[in-house]
PDB file of N, CA and C in Angstrom:
ATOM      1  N   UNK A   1     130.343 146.181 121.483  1.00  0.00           N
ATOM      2  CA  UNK A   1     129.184 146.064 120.619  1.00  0.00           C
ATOM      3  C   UNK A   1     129.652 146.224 119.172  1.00  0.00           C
ATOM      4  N   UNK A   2     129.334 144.908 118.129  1.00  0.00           N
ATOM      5  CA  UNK A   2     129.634 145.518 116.674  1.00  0.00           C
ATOM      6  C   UNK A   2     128.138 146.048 116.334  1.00  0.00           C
ATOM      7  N   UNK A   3     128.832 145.862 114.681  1.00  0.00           N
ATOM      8  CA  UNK A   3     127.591 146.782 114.203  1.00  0.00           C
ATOM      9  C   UNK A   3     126.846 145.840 113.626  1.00  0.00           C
ATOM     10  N   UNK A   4     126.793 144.865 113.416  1.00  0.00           N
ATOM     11  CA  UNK A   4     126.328 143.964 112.883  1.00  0.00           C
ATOM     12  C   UNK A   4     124.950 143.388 114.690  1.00  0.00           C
ATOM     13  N   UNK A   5     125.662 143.511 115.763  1.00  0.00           N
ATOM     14  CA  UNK A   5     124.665 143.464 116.671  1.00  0.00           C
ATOM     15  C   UNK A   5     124.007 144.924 117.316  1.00  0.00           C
ATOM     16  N   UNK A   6     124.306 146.028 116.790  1.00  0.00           N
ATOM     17  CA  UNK A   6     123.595 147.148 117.302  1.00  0.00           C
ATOM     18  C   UNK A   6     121.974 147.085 116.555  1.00  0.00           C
ATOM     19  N   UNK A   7     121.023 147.631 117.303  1.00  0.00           N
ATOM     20  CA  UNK A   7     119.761 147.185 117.046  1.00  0.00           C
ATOM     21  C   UNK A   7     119.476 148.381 116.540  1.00  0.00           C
ATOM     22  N   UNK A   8     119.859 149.185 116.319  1.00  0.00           N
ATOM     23  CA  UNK A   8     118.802 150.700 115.613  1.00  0.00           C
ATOM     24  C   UNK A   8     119.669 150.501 114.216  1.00  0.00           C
ATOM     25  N   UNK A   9     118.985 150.828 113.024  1.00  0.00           N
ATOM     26  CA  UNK A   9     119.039 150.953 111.240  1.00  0.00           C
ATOM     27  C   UNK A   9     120.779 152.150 111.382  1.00  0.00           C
ATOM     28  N   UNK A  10     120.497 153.137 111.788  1.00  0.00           N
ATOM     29  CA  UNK A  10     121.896 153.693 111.922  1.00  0.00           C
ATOM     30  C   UNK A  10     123.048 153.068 112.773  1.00  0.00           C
ATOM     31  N   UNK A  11     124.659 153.333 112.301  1.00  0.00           N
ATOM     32  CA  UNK A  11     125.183 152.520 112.523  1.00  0.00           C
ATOM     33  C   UNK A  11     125.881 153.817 113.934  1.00  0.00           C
ATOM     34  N   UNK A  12     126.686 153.209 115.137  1.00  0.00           N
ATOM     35  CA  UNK A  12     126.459 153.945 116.040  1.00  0.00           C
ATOM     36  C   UNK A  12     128.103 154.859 115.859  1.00  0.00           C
ATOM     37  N   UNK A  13     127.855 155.952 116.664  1.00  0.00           N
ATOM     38  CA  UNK A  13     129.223 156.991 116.430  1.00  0.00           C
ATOM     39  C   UNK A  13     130.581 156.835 117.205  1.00  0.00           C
ATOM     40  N   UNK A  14     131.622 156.836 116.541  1.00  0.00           N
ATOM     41  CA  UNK A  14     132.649 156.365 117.582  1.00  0.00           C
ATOM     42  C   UNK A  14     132.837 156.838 118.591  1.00  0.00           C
ATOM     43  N   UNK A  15     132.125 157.732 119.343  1.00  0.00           N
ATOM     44  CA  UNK A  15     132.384 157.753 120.488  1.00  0.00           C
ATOM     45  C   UNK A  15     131.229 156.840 121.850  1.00  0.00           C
ATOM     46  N   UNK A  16     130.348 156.592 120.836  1.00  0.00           N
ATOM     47  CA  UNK A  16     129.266 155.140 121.296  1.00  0.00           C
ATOM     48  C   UNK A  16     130.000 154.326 121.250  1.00  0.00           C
ATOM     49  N   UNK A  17     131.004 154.162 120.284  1.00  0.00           N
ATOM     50  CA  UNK A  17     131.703 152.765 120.573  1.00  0.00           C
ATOM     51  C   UNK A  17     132.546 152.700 121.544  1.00  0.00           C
ATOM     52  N   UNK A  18     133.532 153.855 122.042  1.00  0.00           N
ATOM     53  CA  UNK A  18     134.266 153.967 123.187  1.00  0.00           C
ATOM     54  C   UNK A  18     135.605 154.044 122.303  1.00  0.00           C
ATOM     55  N   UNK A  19     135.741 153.716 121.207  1.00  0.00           N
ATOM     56  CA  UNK A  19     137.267 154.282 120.047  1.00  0.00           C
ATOM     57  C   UNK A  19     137.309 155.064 119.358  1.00  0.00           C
ATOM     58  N   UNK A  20     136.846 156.289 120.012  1.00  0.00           N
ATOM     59  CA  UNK A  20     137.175 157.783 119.558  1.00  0.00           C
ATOM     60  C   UNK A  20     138.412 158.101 119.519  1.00  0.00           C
ATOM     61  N   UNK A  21     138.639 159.055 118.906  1.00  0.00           N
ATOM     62  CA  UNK A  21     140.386 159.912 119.286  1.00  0.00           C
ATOM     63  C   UNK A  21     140.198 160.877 120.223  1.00  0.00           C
ATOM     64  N   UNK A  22     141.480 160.864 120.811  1.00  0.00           N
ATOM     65  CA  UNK A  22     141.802 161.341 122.486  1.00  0.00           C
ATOM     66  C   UNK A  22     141.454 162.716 122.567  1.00  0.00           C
ATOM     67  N   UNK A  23     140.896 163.164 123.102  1.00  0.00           N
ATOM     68  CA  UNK A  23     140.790 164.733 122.991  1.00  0.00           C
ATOM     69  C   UNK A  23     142.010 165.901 123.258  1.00  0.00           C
ATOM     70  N   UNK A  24     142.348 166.349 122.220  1.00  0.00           N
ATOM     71  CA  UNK A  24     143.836 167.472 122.811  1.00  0.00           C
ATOM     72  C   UNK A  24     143.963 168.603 123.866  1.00  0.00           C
ATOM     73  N   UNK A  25     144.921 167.973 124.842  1.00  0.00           N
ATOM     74  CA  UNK A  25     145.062 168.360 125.853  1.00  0.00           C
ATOM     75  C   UNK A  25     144.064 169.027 126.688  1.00  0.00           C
ATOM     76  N   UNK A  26     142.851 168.416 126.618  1.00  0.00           N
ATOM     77  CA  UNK A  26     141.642 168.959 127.574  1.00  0.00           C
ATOM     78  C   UNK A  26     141.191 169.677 127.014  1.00  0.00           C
ATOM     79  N   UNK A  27     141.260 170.517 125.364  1.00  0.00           N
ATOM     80  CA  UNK A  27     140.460 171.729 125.030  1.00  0.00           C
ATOM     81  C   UNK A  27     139.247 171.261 124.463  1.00  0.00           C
ATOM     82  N   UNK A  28     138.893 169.682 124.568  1.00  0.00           N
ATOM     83  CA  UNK A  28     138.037 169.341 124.332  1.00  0.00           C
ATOM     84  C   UNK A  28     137.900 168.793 122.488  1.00  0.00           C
ATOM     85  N   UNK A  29     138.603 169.710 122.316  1.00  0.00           N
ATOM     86  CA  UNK A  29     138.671 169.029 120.487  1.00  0.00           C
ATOM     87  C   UNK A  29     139.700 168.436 119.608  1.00  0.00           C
ATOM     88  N   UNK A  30     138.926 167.458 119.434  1.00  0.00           N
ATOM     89  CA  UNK A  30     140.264 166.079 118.610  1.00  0.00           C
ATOM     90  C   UNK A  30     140.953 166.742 118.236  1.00  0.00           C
ATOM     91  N   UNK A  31     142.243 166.025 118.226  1.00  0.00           N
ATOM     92  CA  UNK A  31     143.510 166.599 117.291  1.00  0.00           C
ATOM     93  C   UNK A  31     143.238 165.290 116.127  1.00  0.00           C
ATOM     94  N   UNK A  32     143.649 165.808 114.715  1.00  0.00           N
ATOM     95  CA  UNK A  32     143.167 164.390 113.810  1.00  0.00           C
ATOM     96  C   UNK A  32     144.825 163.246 114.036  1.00  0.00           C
ATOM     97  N   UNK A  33     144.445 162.168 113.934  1.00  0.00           N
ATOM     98  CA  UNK A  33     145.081 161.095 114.067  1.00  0.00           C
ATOM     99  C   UNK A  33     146.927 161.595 113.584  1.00  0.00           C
ATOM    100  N   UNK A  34     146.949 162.726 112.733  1.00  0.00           N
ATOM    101  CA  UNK A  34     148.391 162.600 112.196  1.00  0.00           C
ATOM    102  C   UNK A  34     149.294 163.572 112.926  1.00  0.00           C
ATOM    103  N   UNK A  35     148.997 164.233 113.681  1.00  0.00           N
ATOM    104  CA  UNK A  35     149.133 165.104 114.654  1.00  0.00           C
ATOM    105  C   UNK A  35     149.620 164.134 116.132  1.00  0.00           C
ATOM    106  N   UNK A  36     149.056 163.351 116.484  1.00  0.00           N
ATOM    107  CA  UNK A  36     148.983 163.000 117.885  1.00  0.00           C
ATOM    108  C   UNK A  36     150.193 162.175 117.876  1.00  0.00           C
ATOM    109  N   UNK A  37     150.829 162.316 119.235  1.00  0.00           N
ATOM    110  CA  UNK A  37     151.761 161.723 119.731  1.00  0.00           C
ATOM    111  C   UNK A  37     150.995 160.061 119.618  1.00  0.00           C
ATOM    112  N   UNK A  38     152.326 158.821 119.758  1.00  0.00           N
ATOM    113  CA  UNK A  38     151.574 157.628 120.332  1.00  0.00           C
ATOM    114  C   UNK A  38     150.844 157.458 121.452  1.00  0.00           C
ATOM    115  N   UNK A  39     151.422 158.644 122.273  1.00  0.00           N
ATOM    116  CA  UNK A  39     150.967 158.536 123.839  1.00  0.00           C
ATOM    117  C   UNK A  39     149.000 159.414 123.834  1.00  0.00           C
ATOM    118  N   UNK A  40     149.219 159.923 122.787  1.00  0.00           N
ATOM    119  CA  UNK A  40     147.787 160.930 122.651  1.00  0.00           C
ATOM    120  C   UNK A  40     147.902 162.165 122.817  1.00  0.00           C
ATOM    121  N   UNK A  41     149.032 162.666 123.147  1.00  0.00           N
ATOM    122  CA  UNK A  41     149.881 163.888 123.446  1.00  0.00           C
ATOM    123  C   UNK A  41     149.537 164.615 121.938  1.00  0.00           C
ATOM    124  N   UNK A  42     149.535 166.301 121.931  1.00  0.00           N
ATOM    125  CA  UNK A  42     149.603 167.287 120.582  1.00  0.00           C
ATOM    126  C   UNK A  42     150.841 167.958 120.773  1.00  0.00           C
ATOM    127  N   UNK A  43     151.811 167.913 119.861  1.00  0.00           N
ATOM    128  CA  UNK A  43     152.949 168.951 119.960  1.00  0.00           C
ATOM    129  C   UNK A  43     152.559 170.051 120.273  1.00  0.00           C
ATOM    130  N   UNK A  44     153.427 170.966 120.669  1.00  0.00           N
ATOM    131  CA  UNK A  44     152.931 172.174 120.826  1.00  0.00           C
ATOM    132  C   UNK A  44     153.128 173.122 119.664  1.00  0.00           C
ATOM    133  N   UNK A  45     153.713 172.876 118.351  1.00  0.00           N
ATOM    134  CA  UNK A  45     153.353 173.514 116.827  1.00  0.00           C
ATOM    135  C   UNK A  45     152.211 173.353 116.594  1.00  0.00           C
ATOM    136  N   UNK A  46     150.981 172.296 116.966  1.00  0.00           N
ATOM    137  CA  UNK A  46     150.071 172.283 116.592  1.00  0.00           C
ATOM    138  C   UNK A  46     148.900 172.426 117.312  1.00  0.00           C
ATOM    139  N   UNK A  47     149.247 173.488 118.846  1.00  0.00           N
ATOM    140  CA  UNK A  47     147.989 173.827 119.488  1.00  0.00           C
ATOM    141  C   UNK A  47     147.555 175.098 119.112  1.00  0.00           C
ATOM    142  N   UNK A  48     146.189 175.375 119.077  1.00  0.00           N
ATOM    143  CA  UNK A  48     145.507 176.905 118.793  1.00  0.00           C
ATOM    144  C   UNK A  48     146.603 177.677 119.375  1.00  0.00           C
ATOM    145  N   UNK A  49     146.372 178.532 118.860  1.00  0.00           N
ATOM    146  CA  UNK A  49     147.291 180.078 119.317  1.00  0.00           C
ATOM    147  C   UNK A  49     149.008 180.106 119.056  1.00  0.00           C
ATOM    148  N   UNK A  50     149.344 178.968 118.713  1.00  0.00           N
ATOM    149  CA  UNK A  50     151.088 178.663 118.505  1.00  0.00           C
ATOM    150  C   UNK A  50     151.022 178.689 116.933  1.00  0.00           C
ATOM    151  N   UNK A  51     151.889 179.833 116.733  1.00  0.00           N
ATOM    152  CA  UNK A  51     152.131 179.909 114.804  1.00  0.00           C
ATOM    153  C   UNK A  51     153.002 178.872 114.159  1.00  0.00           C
ATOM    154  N   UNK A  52     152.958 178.250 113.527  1.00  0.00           N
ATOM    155  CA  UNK A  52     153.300 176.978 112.591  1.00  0.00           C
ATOM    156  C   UNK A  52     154.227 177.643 111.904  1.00  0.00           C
ATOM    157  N   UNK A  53     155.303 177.357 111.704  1.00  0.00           N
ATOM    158  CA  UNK A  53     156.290 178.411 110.659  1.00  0.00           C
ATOM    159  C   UNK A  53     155.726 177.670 109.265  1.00  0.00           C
ATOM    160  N   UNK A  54     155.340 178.342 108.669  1.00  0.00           N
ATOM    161  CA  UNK A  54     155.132 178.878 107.375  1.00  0.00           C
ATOM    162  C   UNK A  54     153.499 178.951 107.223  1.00  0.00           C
ATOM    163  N   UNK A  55     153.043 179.051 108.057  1.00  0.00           N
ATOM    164  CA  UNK A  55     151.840 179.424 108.351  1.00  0.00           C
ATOM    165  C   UNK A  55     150.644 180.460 109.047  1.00  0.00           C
ATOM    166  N   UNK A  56     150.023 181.362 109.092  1.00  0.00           N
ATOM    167  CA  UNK A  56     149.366 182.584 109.786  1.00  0.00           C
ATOM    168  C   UNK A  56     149.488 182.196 111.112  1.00  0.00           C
ATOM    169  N   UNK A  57     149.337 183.061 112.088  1.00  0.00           N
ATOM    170  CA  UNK A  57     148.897 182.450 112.847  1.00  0.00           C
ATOM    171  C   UNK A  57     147.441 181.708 113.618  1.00  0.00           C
ATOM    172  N   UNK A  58     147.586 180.722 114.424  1.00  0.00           N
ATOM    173  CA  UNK A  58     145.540 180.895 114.893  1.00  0.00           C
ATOM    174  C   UNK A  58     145.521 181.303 115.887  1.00  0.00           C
ATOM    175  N   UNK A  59     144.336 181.878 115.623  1.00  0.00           N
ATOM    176  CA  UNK A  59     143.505 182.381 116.808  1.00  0.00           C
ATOM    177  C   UNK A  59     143.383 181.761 117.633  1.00  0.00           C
ATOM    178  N   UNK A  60     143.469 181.761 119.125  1.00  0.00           N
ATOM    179  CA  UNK A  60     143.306 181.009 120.175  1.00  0.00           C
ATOM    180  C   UNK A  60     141.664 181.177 120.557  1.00  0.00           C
ATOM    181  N   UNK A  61     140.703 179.555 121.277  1.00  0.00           N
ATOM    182  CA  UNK A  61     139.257 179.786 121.166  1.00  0.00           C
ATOM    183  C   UNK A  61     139.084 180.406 121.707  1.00  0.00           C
ATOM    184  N   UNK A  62     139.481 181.317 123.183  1.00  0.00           N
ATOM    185  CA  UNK A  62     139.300 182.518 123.996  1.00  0.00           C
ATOM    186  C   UNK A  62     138.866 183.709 123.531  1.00  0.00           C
ATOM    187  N   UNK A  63     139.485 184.027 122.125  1.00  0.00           N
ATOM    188  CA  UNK A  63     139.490 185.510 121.107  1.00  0.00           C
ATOM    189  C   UNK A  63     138.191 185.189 120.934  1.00  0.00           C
ATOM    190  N   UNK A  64     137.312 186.280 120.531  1.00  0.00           N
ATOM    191  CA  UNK A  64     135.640 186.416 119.465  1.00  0.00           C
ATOM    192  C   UNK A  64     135.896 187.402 118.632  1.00  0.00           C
ATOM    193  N   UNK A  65     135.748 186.975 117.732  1.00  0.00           N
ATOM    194  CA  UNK A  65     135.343 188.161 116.449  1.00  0.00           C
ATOM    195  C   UNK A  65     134.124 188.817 116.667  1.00  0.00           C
ATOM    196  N   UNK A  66     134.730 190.162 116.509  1.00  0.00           N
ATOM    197  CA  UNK A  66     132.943 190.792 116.432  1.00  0.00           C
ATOM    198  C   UNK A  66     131.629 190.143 115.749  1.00  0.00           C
ATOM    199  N   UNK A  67     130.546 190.342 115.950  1.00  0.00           N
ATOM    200  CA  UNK A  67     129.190 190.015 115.589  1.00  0.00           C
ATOM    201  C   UNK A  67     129.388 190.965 114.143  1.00  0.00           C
ATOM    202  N   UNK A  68     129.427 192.429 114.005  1.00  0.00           N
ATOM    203  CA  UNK A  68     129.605 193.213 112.679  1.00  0.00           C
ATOM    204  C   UNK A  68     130.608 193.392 112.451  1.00  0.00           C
ATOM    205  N   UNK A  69     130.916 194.047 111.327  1.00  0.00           N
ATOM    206  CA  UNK A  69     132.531 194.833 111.055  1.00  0.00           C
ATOM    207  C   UNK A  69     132.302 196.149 111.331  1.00  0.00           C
ATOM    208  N   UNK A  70     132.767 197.160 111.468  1.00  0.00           N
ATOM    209  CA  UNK A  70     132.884 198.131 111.810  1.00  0.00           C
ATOM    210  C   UNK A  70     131.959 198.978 110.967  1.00  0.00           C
ATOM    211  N   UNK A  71     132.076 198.622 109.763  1.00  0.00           N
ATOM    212  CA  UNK A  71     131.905 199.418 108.318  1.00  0.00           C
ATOM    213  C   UNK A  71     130.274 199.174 108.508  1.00  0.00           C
ATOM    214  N   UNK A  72     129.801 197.672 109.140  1.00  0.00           N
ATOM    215  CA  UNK A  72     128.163 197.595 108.766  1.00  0.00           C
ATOM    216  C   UNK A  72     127.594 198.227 109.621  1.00  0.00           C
ATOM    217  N   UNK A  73     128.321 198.172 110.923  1.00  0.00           N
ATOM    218  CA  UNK A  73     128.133 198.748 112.116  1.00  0.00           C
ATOM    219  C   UNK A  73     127.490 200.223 112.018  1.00  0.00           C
ATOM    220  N   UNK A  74     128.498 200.862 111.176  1.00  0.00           N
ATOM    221  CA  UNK A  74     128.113 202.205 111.045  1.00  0.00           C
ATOM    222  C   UNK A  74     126.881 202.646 110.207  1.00  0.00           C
ATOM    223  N   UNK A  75     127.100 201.578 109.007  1.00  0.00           N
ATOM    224  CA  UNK A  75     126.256 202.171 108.127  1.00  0.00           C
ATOM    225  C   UNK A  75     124.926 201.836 108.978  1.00  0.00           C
ATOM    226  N   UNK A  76     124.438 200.567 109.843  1.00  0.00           N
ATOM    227  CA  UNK A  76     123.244 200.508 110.199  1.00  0.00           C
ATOM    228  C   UNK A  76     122.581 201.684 111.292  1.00  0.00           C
ATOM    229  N   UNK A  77     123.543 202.026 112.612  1.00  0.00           N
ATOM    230  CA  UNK A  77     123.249 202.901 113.125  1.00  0.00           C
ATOM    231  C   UNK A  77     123.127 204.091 111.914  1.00  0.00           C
ATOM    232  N   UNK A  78     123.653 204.729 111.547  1.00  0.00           N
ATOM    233  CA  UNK A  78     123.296 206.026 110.461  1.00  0.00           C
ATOM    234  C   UNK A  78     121.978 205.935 109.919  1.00  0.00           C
ATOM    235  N   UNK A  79     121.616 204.407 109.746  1.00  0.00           N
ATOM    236  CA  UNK A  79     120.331 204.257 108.876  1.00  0.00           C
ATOM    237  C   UNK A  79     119.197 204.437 109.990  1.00  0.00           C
ATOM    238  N   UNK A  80     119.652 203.333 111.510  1.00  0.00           N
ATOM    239  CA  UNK A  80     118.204 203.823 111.873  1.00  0.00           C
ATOM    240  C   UNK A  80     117.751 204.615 112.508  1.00  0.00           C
ATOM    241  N   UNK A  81     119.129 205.899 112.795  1.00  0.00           N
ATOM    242  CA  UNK A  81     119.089 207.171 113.339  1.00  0.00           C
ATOM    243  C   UNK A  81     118.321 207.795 112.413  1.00  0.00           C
ATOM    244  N   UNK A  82     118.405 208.015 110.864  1.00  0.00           N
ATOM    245  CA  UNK A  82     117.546 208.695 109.959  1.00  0.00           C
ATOM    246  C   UNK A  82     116.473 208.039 109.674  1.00  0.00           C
ATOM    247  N   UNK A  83     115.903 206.528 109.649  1.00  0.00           N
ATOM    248  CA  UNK A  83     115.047 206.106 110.280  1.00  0.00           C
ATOM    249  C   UNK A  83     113.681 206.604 110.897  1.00  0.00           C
ATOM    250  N   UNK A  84     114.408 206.452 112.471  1.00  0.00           N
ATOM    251  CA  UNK A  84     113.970 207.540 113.198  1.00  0.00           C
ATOM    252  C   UNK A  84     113.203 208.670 113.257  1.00  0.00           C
ATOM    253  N   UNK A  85     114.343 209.347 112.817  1.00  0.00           N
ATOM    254  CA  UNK A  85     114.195 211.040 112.423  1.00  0.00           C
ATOM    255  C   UNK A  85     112.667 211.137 111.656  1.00  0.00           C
ATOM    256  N   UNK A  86     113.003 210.151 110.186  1.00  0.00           N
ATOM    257  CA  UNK A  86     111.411 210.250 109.422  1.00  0.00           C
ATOM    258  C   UNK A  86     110.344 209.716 110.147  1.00  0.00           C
ATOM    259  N   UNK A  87     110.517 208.581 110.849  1.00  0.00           N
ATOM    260  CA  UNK A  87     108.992 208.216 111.340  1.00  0.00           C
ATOM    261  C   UNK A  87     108.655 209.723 111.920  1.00  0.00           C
ATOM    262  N   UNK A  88     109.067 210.088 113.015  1.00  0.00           N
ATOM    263  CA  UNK A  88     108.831 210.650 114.389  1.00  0.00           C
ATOM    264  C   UNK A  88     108.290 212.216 113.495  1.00  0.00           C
ATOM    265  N   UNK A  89     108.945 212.643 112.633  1.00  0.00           N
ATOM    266  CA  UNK A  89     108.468 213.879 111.679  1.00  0.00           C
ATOM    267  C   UNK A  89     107.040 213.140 111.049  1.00  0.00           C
ATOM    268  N   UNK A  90     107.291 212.186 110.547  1.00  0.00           N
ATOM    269  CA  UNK A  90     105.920 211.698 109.683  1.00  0.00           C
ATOM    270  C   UNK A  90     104.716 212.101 110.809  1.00  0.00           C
ATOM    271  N   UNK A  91     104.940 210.826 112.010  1.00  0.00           N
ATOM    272  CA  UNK A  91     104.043 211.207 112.702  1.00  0.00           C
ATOM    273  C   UNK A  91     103.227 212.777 113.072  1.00  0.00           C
ATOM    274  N   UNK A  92     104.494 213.503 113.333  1.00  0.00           N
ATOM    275  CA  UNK A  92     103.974 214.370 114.029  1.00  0.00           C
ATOM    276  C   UNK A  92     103.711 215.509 112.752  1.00  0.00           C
ATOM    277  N   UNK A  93     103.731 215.228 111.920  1.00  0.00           N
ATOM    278  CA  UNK A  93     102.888 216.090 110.802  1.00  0.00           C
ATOM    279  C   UNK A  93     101.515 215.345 110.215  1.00  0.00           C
ATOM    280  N   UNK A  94     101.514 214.355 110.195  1.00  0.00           N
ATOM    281  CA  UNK A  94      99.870 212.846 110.176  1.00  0.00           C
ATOM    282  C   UNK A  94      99.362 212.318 111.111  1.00  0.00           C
ATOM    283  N   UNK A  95     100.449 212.182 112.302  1.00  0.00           N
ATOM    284  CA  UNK A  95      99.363 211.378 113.340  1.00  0.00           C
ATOM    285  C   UNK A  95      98.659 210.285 113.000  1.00  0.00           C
ATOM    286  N   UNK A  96      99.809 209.638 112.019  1.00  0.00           N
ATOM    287  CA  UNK A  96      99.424 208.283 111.846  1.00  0.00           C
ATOM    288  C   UNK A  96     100.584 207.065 112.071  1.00  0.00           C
ATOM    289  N   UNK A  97     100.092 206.772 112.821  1.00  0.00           N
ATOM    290  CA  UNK A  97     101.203 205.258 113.111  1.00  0.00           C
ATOM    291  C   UNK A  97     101.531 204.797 112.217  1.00  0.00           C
ATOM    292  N   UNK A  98     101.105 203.894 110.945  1.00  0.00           N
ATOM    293  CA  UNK A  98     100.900 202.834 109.924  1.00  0.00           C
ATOM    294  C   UNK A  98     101.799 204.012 109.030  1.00  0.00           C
ATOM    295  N   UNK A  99     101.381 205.316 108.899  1.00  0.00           N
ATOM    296  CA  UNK A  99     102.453 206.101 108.033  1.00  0.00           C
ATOM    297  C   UNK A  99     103.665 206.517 108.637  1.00  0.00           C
ATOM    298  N   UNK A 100     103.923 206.975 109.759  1.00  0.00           N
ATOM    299  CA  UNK A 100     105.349 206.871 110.240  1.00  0.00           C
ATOM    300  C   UNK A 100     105.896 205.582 110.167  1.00  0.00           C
ATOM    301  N   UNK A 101     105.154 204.350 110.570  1.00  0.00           N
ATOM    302  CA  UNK A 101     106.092 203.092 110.072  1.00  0.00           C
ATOM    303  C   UNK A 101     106.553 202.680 108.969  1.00  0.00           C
ATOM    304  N   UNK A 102     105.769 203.076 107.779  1.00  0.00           N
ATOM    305  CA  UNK A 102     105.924 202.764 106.282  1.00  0.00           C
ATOM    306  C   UNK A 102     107.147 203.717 106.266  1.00  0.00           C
ATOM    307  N   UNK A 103     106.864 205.208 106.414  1.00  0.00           N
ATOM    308  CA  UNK A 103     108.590 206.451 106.271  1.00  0.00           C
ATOM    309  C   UNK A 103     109.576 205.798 106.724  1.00  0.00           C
ATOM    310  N   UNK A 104     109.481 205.408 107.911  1.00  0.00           N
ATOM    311  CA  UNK A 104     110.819 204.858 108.885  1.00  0.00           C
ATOM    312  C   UNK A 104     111.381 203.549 108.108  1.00  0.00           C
ATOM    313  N   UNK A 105     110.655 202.922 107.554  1.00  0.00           N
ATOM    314  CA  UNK A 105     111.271 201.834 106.808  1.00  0.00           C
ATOM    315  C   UNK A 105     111.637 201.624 105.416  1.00  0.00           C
ATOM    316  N   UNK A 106     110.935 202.563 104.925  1.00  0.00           N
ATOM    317  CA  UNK A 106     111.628 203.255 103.686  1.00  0.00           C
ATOM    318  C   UNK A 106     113.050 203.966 103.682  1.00  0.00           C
ATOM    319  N   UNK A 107     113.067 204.984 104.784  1.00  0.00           N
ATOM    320  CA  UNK A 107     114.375 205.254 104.863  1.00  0.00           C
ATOM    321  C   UNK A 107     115.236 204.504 105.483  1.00  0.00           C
ATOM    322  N   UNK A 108     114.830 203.425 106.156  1.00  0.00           N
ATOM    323  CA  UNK A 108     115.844 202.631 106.628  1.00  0.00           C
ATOM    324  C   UNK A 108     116.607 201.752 105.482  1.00  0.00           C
ATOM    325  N   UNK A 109     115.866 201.077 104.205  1.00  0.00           N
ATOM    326  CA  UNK A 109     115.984 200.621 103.265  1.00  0.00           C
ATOM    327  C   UNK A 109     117.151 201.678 102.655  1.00  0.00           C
ATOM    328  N   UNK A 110     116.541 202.743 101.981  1.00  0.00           N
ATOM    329  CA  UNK A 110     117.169 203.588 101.095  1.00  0.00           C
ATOM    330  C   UNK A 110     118.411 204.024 102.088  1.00  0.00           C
ATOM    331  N   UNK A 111     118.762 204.389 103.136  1.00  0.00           N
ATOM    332  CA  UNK A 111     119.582 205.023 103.862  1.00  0.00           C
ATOM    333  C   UNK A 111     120.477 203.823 103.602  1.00  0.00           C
ATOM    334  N   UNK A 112     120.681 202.149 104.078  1.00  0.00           N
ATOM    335  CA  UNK A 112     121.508 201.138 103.513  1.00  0.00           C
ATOM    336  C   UNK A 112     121.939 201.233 102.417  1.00  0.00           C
ATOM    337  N   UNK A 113     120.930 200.838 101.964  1.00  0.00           N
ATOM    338  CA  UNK A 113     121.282 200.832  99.783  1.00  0.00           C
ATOM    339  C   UNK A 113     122.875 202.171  99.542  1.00  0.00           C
ATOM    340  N   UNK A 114     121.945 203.231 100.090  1.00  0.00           N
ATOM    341  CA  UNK A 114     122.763 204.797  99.468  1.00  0.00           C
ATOM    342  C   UNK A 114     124.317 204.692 100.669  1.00  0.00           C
ATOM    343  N   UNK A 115     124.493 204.150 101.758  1.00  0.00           N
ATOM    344  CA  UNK A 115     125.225 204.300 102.245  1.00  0.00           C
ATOM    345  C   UNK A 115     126.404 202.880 101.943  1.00  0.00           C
ATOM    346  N   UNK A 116     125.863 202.091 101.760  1.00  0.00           N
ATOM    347  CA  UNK A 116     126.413 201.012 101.690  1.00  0.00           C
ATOM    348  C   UNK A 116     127.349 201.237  99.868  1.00  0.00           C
ATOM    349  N   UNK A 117     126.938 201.874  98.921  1.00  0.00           N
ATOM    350  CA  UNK A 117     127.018 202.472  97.805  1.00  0.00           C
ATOM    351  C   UNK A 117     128.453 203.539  98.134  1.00  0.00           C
ATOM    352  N   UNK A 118     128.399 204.384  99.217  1.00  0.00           N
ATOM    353  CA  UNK A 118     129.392 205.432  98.972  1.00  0.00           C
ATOM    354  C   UNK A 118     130.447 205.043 100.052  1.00  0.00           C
ATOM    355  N   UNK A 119     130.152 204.400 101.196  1.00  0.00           N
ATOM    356  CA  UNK A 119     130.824 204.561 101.817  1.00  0.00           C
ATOM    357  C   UNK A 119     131.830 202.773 101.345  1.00  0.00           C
ATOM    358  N   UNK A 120     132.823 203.359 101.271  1.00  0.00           N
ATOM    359  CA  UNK A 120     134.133 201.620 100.547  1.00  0.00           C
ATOM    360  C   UNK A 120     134.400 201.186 101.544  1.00  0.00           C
ATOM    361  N   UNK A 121     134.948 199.744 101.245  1.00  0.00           N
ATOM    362  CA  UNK A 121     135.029 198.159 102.106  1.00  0.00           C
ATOM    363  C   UNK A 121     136.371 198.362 102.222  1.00  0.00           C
TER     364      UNK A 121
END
């Protein structure tokens, strides 16, 4: 199919056309054209997880980086442990819901701000 006979206003993606590049070695993601053997083959300097001399190494896709860093990690638990602490006192000195929620989120605010402030990156 060219593009000149495909019938939809967008023109279609090479892998609609069937002349995509080969996928490397089954991990599912192209190697770009300057990389690939003639055969479609990836050296092995240039698969995830193999260090490139003069280069970091990569991460292989198996690894996950945490969701937080350690540092936010902490500061958030600290915050909504004191949090906490104020609603549950608010309440039980007002016996009001709407005011323990307003305390608890005030100090959750200020407890970030002030912690995020002292404690270094």
């Amino acid at each position: 199919m060219t593009y000149s006979s495909f019938p939809h206003p967008n023109p279609p993606r090479p892998a609609d056309r069937g002349d995509a590049p080969s996928r490397a070695q089954g991990r599912g993601v192209p190697a770009p054209p300057d990389v690939q053997a003639a055969d479609g083959t990836v050296p092995d300097a240039c698969r995830p997880g193999l260090q490139q001399p003069g280069h970091a190494p990569v991460a292989p896709a198996s690894q996950h980086q945490p969701l937080l860093g350690l540092r936010t990690a902490l500061i958030l638990a600290i915050a909504v442990a004191a949090a906490a602490a104020a609603g549950v006192l608010t309440y039980r000195a007002e016996h009001s819901t709407a005011a323990a929620l307003l305390a608890g989120g005030g100090t959750f605010a200020g407890t970030v701000l002030f912690l995020n402030t002292i404690i270094g990156s």
